[in-house]
N, C-alpha and C. Protein backbone atom coordinates (compact mmCIF):
# COMPACT_ATOMS: atom_id res chain seq x y z
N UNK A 1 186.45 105.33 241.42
CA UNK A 1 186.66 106.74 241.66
C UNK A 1 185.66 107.24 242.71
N UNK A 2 186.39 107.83 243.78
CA UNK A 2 185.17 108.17 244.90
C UNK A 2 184.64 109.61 244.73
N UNK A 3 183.79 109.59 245.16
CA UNK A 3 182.80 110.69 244.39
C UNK A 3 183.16 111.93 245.26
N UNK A 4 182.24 113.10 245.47
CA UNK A 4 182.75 114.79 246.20
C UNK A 4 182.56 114.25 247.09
N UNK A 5 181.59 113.61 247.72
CA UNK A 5 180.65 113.38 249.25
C UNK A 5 181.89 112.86 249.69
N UNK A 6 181.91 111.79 249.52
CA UNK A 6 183.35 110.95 249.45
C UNK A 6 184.98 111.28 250.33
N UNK A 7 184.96 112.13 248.90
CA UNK A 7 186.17 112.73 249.30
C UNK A 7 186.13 113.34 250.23
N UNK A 8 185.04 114.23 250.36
CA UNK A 8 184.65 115.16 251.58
C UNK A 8 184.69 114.64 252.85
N UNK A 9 184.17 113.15 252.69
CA UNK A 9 184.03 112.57 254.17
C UNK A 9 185.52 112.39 254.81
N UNK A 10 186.37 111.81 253.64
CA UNK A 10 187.67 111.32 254.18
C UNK A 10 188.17 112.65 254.45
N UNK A 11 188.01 113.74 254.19
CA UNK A 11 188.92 115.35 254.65
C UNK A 11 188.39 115.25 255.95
N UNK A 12 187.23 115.10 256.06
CA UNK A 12 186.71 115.36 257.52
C UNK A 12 187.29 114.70 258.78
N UNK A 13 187.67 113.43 258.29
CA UNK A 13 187.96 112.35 258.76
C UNK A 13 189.84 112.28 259.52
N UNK A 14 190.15 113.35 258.77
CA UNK A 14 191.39 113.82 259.52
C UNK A 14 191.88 114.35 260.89
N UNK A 15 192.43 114.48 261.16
CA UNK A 15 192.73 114.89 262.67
C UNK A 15 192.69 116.86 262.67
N UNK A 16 192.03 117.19 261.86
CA UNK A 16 192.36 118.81 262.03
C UNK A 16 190.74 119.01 262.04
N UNK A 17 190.29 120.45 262.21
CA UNK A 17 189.20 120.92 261.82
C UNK A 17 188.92 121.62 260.98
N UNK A 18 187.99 121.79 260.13
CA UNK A 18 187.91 122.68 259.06
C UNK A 18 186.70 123.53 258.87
N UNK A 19 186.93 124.66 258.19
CA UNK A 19 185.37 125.45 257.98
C UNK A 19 184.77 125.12 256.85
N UNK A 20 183.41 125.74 256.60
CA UNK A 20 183.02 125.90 254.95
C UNK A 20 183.75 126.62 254.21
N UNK A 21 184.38 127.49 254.44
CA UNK A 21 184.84 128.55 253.93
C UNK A 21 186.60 127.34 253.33
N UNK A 22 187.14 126.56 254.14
CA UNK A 22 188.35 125.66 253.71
C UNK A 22 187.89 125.06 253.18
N UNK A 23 186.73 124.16 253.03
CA UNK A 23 185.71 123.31 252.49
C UNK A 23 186.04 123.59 250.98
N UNK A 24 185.16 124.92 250.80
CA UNK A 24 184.79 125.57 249.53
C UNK A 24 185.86 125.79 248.49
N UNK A 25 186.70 126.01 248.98
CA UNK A 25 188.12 126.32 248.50
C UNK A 25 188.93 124.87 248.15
N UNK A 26 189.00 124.33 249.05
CA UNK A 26 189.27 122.60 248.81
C UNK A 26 188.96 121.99 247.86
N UNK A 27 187.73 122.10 247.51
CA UNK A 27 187.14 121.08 246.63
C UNK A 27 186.24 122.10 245.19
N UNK A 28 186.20 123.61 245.98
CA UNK A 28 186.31 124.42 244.09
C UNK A 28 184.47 124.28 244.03
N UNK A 29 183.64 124.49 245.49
CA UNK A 29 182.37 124.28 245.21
C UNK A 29 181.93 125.70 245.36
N UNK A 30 180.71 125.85 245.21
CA UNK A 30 179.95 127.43 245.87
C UNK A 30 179.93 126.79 246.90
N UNK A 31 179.53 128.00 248.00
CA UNK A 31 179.43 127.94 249.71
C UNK A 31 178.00 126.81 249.92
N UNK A 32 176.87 127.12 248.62
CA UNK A 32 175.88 126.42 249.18
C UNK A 32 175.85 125.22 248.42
N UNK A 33 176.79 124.47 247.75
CA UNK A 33 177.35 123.31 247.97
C UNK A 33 177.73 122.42 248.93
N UNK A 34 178.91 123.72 249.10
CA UNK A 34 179.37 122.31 250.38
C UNK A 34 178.73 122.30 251.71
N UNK A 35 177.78 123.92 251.72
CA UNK A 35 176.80 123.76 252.89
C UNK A 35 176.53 122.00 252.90
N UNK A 36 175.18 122.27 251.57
CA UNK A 36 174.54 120.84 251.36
C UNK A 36 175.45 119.85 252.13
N UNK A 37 176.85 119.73 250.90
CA UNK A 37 176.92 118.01 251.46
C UNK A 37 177.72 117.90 252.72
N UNK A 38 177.72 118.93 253.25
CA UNK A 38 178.13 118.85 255.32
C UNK A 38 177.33 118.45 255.41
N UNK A 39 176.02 118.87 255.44
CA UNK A 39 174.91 118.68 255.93
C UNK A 39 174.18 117.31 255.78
N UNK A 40 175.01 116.86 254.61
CA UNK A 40 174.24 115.80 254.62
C UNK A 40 175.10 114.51 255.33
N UNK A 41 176.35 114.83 254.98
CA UNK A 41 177.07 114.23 255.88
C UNK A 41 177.30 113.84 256.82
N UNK A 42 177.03 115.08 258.00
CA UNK A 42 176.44 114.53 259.35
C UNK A 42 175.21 114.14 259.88
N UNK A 43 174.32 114.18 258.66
CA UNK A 43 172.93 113.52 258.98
C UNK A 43 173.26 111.89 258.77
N UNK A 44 174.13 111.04 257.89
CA UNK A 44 174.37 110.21 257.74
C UNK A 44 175.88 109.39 258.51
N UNK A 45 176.52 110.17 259.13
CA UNK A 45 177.68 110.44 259.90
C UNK A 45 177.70 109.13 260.80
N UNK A 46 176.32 108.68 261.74
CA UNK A 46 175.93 108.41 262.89
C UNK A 46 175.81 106.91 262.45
N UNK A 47 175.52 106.52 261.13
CA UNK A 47 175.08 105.11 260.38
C UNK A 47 176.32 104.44 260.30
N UNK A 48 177.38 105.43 259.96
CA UNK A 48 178.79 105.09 259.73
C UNK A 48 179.76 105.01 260.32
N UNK A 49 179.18 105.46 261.82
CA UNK A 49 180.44 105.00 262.35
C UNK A 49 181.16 105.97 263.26
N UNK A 50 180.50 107.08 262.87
CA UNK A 50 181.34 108.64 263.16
C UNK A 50 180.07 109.44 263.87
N UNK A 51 181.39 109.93 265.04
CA UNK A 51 179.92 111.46 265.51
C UNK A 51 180.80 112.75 265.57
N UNK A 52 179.74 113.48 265.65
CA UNK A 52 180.64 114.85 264.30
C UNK A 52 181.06 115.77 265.68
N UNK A 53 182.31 115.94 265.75
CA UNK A 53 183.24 116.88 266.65
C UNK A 53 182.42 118.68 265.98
N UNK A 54 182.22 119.69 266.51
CA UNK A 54 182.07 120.80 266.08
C UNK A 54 182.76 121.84 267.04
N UNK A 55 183.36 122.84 266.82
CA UNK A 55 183.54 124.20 267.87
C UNK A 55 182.69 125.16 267.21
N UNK A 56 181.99 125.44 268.29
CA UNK A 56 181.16 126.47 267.46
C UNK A 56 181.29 127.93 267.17
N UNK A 57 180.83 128.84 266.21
CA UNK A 57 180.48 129.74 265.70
C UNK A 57 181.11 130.73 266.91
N UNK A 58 182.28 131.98 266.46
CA UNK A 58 181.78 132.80 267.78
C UNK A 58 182.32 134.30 267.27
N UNK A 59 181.59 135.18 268.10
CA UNK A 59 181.95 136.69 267.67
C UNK A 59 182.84 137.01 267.88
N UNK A 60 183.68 137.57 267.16
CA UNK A 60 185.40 138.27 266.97
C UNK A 60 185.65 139.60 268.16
N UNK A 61 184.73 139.58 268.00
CA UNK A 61 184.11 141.04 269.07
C UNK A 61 184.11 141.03 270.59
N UNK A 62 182.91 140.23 270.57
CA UNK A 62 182.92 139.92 272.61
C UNK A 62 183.05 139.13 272.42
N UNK A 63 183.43 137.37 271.79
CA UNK A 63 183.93 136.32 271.95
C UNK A 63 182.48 135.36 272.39
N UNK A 64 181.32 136.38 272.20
CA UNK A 64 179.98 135.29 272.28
C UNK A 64 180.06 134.17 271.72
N UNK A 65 179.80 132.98 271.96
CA UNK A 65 179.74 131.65 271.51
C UNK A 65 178.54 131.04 271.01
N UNK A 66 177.99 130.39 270.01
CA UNK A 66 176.88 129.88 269.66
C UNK A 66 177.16 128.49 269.99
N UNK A 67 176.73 128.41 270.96
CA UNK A 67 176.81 127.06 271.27
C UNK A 67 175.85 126.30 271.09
N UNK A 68 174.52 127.05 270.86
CA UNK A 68 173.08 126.19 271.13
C UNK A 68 172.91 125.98 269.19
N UNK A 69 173.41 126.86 268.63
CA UNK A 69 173.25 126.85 267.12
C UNK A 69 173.57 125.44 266.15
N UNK A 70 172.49 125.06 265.43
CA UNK A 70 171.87 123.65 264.79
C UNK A 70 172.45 123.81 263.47
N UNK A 71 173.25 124.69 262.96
CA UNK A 71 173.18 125.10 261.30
C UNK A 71 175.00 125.08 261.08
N UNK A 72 175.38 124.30 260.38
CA UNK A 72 176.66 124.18 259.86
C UNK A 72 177.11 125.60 259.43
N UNK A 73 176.97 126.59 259.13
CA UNK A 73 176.92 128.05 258.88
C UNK A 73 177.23 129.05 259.81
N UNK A 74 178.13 130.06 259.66
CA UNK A 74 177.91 130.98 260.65
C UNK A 74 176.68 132.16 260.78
N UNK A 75 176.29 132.47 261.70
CA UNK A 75 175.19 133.56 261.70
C UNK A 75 176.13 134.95 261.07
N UNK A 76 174.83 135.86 260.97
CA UNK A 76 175.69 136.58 259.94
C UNK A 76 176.04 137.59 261.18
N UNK A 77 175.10 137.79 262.34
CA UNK A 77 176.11 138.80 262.99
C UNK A 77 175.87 138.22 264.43
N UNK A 78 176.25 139.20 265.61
CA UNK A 78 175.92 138.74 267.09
C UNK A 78 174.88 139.33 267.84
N UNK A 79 174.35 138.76 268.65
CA UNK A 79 172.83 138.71 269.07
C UNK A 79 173.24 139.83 270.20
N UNK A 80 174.42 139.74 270.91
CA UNK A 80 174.72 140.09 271.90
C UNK A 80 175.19 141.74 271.59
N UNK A 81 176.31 141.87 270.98
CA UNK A 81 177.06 142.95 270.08
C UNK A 81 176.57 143.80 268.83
N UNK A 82 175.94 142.80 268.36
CA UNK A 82 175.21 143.33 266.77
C UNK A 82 176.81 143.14 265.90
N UNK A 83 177.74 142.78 266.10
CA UNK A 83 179.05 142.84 264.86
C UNK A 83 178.49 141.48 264.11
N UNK A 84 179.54 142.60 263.17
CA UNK A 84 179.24 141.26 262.23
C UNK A 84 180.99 140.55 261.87
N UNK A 85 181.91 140.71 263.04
CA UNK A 85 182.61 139.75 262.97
C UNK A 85 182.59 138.60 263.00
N UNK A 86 182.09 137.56 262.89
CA UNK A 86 181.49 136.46 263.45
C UNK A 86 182.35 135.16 262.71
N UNK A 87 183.21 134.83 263.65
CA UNK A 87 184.01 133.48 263.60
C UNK A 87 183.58 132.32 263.09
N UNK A 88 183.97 131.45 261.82
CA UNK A 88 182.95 130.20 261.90
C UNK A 88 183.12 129.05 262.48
N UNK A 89 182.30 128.58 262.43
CA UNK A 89 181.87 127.10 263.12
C UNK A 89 183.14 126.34 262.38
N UNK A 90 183.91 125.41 263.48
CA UNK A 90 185.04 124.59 262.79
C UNK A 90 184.10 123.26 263.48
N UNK A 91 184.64 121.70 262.53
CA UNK A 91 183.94 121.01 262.52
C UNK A 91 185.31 119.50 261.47
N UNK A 92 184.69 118.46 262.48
CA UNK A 92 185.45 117.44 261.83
C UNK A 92 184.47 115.81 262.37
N UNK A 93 185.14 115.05 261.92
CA UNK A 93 184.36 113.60 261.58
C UNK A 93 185.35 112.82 262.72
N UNK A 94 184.93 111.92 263.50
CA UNK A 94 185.70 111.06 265.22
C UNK A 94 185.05 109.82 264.18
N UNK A 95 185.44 108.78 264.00
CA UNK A 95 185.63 107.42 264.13
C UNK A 95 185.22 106.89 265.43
N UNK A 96 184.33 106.37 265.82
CA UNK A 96 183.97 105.86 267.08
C UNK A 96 184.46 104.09 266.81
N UNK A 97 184.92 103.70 268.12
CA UNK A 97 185.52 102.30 268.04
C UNK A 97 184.44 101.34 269.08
């Protein structure tokens, strides 16, 4: 029986992208669950085989982009705008050959 991490990896591992927010809902965790095991996921990602595709984070508002941003999470608002529309980070798992 494969465990959450697991399962999690093989969702990732699909051809679509997904948020925390599909994450959370998917698999029935709190947000700072599946924060964690993203996180840990793509820290270990690189051993296995895989390097982690991301689009990043962006404001609904002026369409600012976080591109430089290190944190699986969206910021809570925009640096640029101050909204707090703020789009999240979509993110998936590439198989490198």
């Amino acid at each position: 029986m494969k465990t959450e991490r697991q399962r999690m990896l093989g969702t990732l591992t699909r051809n679509e992208l997904f948020s925390l927010r599909e994450l959370k809902l998917k698999f029935k965790l709190t947000a700072q669950e599946v924060k964690d095991e993203v996180e840990h996921i793509f820290l270990t990602a690189k051993s296995q085989g895989y390097s982690v595709h991301i689009v990043p984070a962006e404001c609904g508002s002026c369409k600012y982009v976080f591109k430089d941003r290190r944190k699986v999470s969206a910021p809570s608002r925009c640096p640029k705008c101050k909204s707090e529309r703020v789009l999240e980070p979509l993110f998936k798992l590439i198989k490198n050959d």
